[in-house]
Protein backbone atom coordinates (compact mmCIF):
# COMPACT_ATOMS: atom_id res chain seq x y z
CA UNK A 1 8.07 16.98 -6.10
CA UNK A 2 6.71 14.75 -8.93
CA UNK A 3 4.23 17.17 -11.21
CA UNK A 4 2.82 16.42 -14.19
CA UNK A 5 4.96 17.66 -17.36
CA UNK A 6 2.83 15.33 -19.91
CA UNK A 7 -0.17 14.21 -18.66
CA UNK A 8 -0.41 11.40 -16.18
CA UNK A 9 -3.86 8.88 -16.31
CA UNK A 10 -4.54 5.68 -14.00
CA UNK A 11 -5.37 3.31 -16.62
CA UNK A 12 -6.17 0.52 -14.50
CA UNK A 13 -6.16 -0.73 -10.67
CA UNK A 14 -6.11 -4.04 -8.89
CA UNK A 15 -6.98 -4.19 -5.11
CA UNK A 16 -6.89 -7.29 -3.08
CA UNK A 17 -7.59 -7.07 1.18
CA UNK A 18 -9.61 -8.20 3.65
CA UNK A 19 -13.11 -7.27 2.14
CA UNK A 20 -12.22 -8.95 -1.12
CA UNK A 21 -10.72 -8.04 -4.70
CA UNK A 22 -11.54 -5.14 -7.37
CA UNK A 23 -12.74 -2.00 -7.11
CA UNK A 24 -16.73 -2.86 -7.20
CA UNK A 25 -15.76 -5.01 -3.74
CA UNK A 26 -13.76 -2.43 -2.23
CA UNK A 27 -16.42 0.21 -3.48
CA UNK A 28 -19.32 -1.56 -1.58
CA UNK A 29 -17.01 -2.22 1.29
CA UNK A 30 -16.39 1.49 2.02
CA UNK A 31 -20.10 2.65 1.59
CA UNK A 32 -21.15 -0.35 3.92
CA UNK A 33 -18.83 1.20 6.69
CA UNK A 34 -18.63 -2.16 8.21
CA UNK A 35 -14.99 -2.42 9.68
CA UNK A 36 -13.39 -5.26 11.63
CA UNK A 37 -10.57 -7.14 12.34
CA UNK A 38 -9.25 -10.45 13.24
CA UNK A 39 -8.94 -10.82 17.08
CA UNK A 40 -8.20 -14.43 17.17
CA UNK A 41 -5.80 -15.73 15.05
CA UNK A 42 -3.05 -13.42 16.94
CA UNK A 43 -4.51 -12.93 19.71
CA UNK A 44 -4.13 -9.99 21.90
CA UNK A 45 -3.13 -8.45 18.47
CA UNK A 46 -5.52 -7.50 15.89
CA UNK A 47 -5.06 -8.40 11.85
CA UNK A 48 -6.66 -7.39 8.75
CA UNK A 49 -6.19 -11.13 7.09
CA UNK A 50 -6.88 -11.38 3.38
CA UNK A 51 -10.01 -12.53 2.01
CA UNK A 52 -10.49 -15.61 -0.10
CA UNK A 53 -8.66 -15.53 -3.19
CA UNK A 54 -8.38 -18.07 -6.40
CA UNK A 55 -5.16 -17.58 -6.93
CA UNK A 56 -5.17 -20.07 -10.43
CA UNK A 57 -7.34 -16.94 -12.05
CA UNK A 58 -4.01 -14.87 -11.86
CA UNK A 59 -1.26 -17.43 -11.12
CA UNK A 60 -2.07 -20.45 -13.41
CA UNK A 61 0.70 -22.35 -12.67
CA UNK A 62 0.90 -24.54 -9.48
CA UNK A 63 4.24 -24.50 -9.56
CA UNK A 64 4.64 -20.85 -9.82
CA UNK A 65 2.20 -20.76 -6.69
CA UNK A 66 4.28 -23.05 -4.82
CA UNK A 67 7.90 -21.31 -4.88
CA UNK A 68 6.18 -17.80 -3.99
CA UNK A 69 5.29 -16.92 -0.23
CA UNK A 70 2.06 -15.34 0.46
CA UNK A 71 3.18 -11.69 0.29
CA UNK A 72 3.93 -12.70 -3.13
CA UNK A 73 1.54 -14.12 -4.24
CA UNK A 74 -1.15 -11.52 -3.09
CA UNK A 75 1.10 -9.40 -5.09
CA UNK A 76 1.47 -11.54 -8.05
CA UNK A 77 -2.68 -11.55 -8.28
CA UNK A 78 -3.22 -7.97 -7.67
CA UNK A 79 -0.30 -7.03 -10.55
CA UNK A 80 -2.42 -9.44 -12.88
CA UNK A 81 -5.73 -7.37 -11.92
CA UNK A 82 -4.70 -4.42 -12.71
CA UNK A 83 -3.25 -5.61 -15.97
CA UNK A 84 -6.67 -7.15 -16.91
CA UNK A 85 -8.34 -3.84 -15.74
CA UNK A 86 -6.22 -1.25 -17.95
CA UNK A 87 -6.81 -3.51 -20.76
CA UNK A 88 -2.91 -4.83 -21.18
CA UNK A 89 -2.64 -8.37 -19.61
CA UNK A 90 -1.88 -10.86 -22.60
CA UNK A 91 -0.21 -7.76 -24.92
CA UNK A 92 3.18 -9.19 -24.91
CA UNK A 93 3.88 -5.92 -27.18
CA UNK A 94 2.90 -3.58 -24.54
CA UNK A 95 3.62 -5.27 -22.15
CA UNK A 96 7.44 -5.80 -22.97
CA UNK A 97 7.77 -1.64 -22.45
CA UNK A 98 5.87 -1.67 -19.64
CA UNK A 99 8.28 -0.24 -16.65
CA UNK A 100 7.83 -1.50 -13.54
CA UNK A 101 8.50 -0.18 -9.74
CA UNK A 102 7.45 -2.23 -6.76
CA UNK A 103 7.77 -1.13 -3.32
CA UNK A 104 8.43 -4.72 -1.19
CA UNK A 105 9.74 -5.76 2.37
CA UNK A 106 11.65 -8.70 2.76
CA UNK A 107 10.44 -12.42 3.13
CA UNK A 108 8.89 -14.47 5.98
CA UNK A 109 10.92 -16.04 8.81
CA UNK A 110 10.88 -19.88 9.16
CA UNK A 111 9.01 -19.84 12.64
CA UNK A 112 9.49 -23.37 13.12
CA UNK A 113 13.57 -23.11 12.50
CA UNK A 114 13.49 -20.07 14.84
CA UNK A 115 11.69 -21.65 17.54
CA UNK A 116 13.95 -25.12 17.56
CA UNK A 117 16.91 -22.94 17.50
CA UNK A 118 15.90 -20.44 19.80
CA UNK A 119 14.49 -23.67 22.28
CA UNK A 120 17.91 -25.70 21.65
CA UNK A 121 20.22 -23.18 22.15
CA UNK A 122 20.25 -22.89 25.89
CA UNK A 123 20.52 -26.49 26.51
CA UNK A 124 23.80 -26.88 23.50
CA UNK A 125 26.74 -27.80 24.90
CA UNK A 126 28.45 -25.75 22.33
CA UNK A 127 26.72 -22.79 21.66
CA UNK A 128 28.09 -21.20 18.95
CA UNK A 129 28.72 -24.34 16.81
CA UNK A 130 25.02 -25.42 17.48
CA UNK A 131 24.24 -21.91 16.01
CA UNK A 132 26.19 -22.41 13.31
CA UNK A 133 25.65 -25.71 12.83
CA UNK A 134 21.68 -25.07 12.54
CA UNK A 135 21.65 -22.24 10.47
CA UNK A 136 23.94 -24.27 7.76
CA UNK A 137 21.20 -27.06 7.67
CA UNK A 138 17.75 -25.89 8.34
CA UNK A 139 18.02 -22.80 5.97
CA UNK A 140 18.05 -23.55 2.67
CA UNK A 141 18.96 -21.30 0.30
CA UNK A 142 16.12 -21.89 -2.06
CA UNK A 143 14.22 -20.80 1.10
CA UNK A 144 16.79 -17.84 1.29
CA UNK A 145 15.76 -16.61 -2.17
CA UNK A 146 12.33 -16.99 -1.88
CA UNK A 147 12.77 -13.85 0.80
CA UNK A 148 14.71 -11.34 -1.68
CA UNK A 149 12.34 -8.20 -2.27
CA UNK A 150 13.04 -8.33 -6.01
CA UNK A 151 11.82 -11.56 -6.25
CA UNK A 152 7.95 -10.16 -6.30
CA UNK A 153 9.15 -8.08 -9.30
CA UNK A 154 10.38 -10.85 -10.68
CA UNK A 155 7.70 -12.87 -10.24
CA UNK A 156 5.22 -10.55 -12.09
CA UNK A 157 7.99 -10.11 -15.03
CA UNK A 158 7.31 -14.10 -14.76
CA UNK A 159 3.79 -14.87 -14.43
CA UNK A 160 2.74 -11.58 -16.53
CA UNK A 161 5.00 -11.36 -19.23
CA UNK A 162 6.24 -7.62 -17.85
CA UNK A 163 9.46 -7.14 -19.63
CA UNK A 164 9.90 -3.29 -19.02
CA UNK A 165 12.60 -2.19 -16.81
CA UNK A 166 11.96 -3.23 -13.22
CA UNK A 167 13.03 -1.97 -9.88
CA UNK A 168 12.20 -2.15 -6.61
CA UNK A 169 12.01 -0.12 -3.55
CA UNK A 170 12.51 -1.15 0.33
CA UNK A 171 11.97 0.91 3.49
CA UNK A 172 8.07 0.37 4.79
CA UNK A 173 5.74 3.16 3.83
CA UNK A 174 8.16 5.80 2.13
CA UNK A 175 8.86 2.54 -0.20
CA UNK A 176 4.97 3.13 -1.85
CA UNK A 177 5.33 6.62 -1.71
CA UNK A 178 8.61 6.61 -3.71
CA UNK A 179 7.73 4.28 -5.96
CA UNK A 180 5.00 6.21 -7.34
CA UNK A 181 6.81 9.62 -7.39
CA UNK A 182 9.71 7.71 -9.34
CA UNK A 183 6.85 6.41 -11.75
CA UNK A 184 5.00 9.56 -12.24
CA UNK A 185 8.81 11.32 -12.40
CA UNK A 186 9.52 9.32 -15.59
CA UNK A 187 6.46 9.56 -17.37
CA UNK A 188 6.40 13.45 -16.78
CA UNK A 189 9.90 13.81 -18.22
CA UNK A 190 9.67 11.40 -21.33
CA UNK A 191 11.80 8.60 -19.95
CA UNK A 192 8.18 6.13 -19.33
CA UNK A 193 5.32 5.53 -21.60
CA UNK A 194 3.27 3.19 -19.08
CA UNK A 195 4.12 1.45 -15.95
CA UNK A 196 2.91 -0.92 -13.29
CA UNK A 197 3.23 -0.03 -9.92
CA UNK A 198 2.17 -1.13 -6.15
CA UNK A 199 3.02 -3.91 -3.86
CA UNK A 200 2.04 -6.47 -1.35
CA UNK A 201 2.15 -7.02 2.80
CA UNK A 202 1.30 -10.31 4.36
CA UNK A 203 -0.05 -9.04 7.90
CA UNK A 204 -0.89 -12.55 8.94
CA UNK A 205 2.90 -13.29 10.47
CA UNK A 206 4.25 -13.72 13.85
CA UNK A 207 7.29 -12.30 13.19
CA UNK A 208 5.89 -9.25 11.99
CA UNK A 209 3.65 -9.05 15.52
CA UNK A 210 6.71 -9.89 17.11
CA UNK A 211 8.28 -7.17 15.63
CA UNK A 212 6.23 -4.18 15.35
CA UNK A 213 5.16 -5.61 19.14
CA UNK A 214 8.68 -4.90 20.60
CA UNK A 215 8.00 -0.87 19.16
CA UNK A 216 4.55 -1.14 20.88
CA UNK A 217 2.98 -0.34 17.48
CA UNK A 218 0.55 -3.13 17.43
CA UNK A 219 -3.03 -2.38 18.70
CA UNK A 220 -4.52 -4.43 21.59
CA UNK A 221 -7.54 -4.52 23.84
CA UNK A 222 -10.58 -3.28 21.46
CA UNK A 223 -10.59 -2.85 18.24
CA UNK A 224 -11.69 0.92 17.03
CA UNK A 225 -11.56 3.18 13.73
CA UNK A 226 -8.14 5.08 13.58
CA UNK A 227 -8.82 8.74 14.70
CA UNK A 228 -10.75 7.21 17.79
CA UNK A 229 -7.32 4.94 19.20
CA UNK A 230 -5.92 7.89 21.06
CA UNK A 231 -2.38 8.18 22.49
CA UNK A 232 -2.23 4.76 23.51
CA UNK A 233 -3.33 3.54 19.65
CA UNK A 234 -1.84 1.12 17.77
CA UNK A 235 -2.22 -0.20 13.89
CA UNK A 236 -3.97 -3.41 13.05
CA UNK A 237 -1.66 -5.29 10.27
CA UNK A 238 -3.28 -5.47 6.92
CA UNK A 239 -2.60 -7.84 4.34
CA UNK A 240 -3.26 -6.78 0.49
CA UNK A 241 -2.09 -6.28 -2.38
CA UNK A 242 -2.39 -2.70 -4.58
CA UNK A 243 -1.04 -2.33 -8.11
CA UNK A 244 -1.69 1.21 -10.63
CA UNK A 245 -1.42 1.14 -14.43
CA UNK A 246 -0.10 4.87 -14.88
CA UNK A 247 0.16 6.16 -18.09
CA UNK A 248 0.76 9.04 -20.15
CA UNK A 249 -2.02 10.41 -21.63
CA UNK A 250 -1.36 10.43 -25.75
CA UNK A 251 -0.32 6.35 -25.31
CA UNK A 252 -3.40 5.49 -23.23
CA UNK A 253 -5.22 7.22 -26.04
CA UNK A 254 -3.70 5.42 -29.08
CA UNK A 255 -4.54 2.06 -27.30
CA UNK A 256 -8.02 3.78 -26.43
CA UNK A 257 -7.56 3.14 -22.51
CA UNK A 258 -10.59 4.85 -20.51
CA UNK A 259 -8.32 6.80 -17.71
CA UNK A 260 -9.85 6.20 -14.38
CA UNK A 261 -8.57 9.15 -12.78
CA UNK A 262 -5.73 11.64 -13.31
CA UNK A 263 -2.39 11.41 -11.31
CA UNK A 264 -1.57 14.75 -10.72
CA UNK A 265 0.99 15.21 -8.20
CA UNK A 266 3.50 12.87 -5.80
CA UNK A 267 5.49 15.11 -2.88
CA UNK A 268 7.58 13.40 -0.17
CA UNK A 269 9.72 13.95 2.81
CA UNK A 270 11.64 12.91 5.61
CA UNK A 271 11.34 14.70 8.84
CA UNK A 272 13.49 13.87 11.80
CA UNK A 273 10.04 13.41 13.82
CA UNK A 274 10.93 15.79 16.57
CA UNK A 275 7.95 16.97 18.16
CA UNK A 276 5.60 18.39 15.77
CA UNK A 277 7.22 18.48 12.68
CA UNK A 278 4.80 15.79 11.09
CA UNK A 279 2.48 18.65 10.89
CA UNK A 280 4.97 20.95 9.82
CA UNK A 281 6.25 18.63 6.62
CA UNK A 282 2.67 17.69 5.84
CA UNK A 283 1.67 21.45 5.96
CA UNK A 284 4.97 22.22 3.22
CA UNK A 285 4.13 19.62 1.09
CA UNK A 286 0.21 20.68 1.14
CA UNK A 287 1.35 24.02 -0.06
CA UNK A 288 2.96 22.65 -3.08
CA UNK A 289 -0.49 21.54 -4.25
CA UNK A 290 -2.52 24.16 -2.66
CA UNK A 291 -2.54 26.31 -5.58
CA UNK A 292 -4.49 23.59 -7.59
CA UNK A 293 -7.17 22.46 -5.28
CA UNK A 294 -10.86 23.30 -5.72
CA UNK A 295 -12.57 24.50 -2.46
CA UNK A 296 -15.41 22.07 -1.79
CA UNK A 297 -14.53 19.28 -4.53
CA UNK A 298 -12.20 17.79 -2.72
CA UNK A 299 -11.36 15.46 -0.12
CA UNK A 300 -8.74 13.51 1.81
CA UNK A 301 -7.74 9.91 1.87
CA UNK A 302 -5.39 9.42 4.70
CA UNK A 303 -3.09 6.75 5.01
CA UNK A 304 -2.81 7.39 8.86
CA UNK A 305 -1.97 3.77 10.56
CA UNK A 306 -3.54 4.42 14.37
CA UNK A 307 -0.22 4.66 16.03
CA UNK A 308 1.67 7.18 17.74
CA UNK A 309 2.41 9.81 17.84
CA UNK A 310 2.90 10.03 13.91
CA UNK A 311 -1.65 9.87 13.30
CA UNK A 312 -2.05 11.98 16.46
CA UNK A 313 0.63 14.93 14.09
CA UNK A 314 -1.56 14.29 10.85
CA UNK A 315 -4.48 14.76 13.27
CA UNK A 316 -3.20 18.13 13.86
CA UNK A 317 -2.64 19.03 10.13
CA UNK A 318 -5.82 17.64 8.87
CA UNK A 319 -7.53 19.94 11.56
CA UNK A 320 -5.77 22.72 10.08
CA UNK A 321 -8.03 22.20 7.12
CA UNK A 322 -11.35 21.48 8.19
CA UNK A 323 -13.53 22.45 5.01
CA UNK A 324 -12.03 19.28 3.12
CA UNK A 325 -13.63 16.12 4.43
CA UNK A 326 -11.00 13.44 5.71
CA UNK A 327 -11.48 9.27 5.29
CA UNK A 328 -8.72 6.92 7.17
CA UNK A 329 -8.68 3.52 4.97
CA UNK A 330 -7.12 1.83 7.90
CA UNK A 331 -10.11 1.58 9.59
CA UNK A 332 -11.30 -0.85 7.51
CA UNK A 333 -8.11 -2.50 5.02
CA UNK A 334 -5.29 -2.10 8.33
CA UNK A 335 -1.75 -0.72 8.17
CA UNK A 336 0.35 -2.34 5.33
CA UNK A 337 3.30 -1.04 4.96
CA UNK A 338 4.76 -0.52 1.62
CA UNK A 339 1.29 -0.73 -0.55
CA UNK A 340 -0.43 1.02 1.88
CA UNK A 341 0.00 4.57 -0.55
CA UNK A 342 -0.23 3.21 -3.73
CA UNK A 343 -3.59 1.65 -2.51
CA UNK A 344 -5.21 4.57 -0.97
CA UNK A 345 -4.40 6.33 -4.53
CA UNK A 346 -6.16 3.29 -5.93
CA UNK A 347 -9.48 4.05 -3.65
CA UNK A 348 -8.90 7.73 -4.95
CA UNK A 349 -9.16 6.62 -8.33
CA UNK A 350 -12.09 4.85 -7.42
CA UNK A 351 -13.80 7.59 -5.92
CA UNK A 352 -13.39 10.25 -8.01
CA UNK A 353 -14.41 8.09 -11.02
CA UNK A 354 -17.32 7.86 -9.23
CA UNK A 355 -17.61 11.91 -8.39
CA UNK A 356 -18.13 10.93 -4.59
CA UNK A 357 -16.57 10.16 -1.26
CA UNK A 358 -17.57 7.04 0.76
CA UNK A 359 -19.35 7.78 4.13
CA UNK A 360 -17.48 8.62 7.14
CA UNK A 361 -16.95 6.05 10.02
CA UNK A 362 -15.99 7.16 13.16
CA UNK A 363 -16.86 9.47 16.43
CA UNK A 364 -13.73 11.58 16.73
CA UNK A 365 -15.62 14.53 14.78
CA UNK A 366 -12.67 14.10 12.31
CA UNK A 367 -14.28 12.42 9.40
CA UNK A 368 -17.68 14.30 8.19
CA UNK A 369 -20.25 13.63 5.65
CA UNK A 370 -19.42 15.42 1.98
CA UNK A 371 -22.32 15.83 -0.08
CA UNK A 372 -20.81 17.66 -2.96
CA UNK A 373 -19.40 16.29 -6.19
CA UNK A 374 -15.71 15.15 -5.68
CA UNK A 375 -13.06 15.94 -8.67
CA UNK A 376 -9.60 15.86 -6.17
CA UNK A 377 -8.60 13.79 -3.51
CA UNK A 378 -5.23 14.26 -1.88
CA UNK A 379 -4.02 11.24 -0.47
CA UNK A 380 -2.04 11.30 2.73
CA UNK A 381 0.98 8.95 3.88
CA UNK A 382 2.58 9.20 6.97
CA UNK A 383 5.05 6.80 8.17
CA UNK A 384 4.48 4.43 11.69
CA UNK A 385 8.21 5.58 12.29
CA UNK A 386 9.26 7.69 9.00
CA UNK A 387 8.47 9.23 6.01
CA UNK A 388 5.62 10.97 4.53
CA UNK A 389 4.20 11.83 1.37
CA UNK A 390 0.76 13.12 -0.38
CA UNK A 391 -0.45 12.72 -3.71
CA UNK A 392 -2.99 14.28 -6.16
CA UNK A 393 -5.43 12.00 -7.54
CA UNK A 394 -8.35 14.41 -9.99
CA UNK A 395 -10.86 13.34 -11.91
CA UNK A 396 -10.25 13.50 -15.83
CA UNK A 397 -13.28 15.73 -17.53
C-alpha cells in the first residue's frame, strides 16, 4: 500500500478521449450523460475513437508528429496538458526534476505487412524462407522502434523538456495502477518532489479487435452502459490519453500551485481470479482505507471495463457497500487499458474539486443519484484478465 507520509496534491491533469480534451469537456460530458460508441468503423465491434485533436498546440514539430504513432501522440498531447494545467510546461528548471512514470503497451502492427504475408504464405513455394525473407524487408527497424513502450516516455522527455528520471511500466491495467502507487511511493518517502504520470491507448486498431476478439472480450450486438452488459458483456476499446501532475505538498506551495485534489492512497493486488476472489481482494484492499472514509461524502469511480466475469465480481463488492454511490467511466470514455486508472483518478480530481458527483447513467439499480457534498472518491481498477487496485482521491480544505 502507497499512503501518504508527506502530503500528496494533484497539481494538474490533462484528459484527452472521445468527448474531447480538458477537464471543463470531460466535466460537461459526464453531467450530459450522453454515451456512445463507434459501431461502424469496426464493425460488429464497438470503439470509443478519439475526438478531434490539434496536435501542433502540444506537438509543434511536424516532424516530431510524424515519427510517433497515434498512441503516442495522444499521449504526447495529454502529457503537455497537464503540464500547462499545473502551471510547469516551459520551466526547464522544474521541469528537469520532474520524475516521470508512464504506464504503455507496445506499438501498432503493420496491417498491410501482416496481411501480404499472411495472404502469400500459403501459395510460397518455400515457406519458411518467404517468412523470413518478408520479415527482413518489409519491417524496418525504424518502424521497429517506433513500437518500444519507452519510446512515449521518451517522447515527452523530447517534446516537453521532462528531464527527471523516467520509467515505464507494461502489463495492461495493473501498468496505471502501478505507476501511480510507484509515484505516490516516492513522494511519500522523500525520494520525489513532483512527477508526471499517465499514459495513452489507441482503441482504433484491428489488431487490438483481433486480439481482445480471440478472448471474446470485445462487446458486440448493442451498445449499453457497463453494469447493464450482463454475463455475455464485453468492453468497448477506448482511445485517450490521461496524465497527473502529483506533488508534494510544501513544493507545490513554494511554486504557489492550486492542488486540485489530494492523492491519498494507491493499494494493489493480484488475485489468481478463481471464482470470487475479485470481491474478496477488492473487499481487503477497501479495508485498508476504510478507516479514513467519511460516510455520505463519498463516492466511487469504477474503472470496471463491461467484461466478464471480472465487472460482474466488482458488481458483487460494490453491492456490498450500497450507501456510497458508484459511477462506471466506461460507459462513456471505453476500456483503455493502461491509462484507464490514472484517468478515472483524473475525473476524481475533477469531481471533488467541484464537491459533486456527475449523474448516474444506467438501469441496473447500481449507479444512484448523490445529492450530498463529495470530499472522497475511491477509484476502482479491476483488470479485463488481471490485476486490481483502488485509490483515494479527497478534496484538499
Amino acid at each position: 500500500m502507497a499512503e501518504n507520509a508527506r502530503e500528496a496534491w494533484i497539481t494538474g491533469v490533462g484528459i484527452v478521449s472521445c468527448v474531447g480534451e480538458g477537464a471543463d469537456a470531460h466535466w460537461q460530458a459526464l453531467n450530459a450523460g450522453h454515451a456512445q460508441a463507434d459501431d461502424k468503423m469496426f464493425a460488429p465491434y464497438f470503439v470509443h475513437a478519439i475526438a478531434p485533436i490539434a496536435f501542433d498546440k502540444q506537438i509543434p514539430k511536424k516532424g516530431d508528429q510524424r515519427q510517433m504513432e497515434p498512441w503516442q501522440r495522444i499521449g504526447t498531447y495529454a502529457a503537455g496538458l497537464a503540464l500547462e494545467s499545473a502551471g510547469l510546461k516551459g520551466n526547464a528548471e522544474l521541469l528537469s526534476h520532474t520524475d516521470m512514470i508512464v504506464a504503455a503497451g507496445g506499438g501498432e502492427r503493420d496491417v498491410a505487412v501482416d496481411g501480404t504475408i499472411l495472404s502469400g504464405l500459403p501459395k510460397a513455394e518455400k515457406p519458411a524462407s518467404f517468412l523470413n525473407e518478408r520479415l527482413m524487408s518489409d519491417l524496418r527497424p525504424t518502424l521497429f522502434l517506433a513500437q518500444l513502450s519507452n519510446l512515449l516516455a521518451g517522447n515527452i522527455s523530447i517534446v516537453h523538456g521532462v528531464t527527471g528520471s523516467s520509467r515505464t511500466f507494461m502489463g495492461e491495467e495493473s501498468a496505471g495502477v502501478d505507476a501511480v502507487r510507484i509515484a505516490l511511493s516516492r513522494i511519500s518517502a522523500g525520494q520525489s518532489d513532483i512527477a508526471l504520470v499517465g499514459g495513452s491507448h489507441n482503441g482504433e486498431r484491428a489488431d487490438l479487435l483481433l486480439l481482445y476478439g480471440f478472448g471474446g472480450f470485445n462487446l458486440k450486438g448493442k451498445f449499453t452502459p457497463v453494469w447493464e452488459r450482463g454475463p455475455k458483456g464485453g468492453f468497448a476499446l477506448g482511445s485517450l490519453g490521461a496524465f497527473l501532475l502529483i506533488e508534494e505538498r510544501r513544493h507545490a506551495e513554494a511554486r504557489g500551485a492550486k492542488p486540485l485534489a489530494r492523492l491519498s492512497a494507491v493499494v494493489s493486488d493480484r488475485s489468481s481470479r478463481q471464482p470470487g476472489q475479485v470481491t474478496s481482494g477488492l473487499a481487503g484492499m477497501w479495508q485498508q482505507i476504510a478507516g479514513r472514509l467519511k460516510p455520505g461524502r463519498c463516492a466511487v469511480i469504477s474503472g470496471a471495463s463491461g467484461a466478464e466475469p471480472a465487472t460482474g465480481e466488482e458488481r458483487a463488492f460494490l453491492a456490498q457497500h450500497p450507501e456510497v454511490a458508484v459511477r462506471a467511466s466506461g460507459t462513456y470514455l471505453g476500456h483503455a487499458l493502461e491509462p484507464q486508472f490514472p484517468m478515472n483518478l483524473a475525473l476524481a480530481a475533477i469531481a471533488v474539486s467541484r464537491g459533486k458527483l456527475f449523474p448516474p447513467n444506467d438501469r441496473s439499480g447500481v449507479e444512484r443519484p448523490m445529492e450530498s457534498a463529495l470530499s472522497q472518491v475511491v477509484v476502482t481498477g479491476v483488470g479485463h484478465w488481471r490485476g486490481e487496485g483502488l485509490g483515494l482521491v479527497e478534496a484538499v480544505v
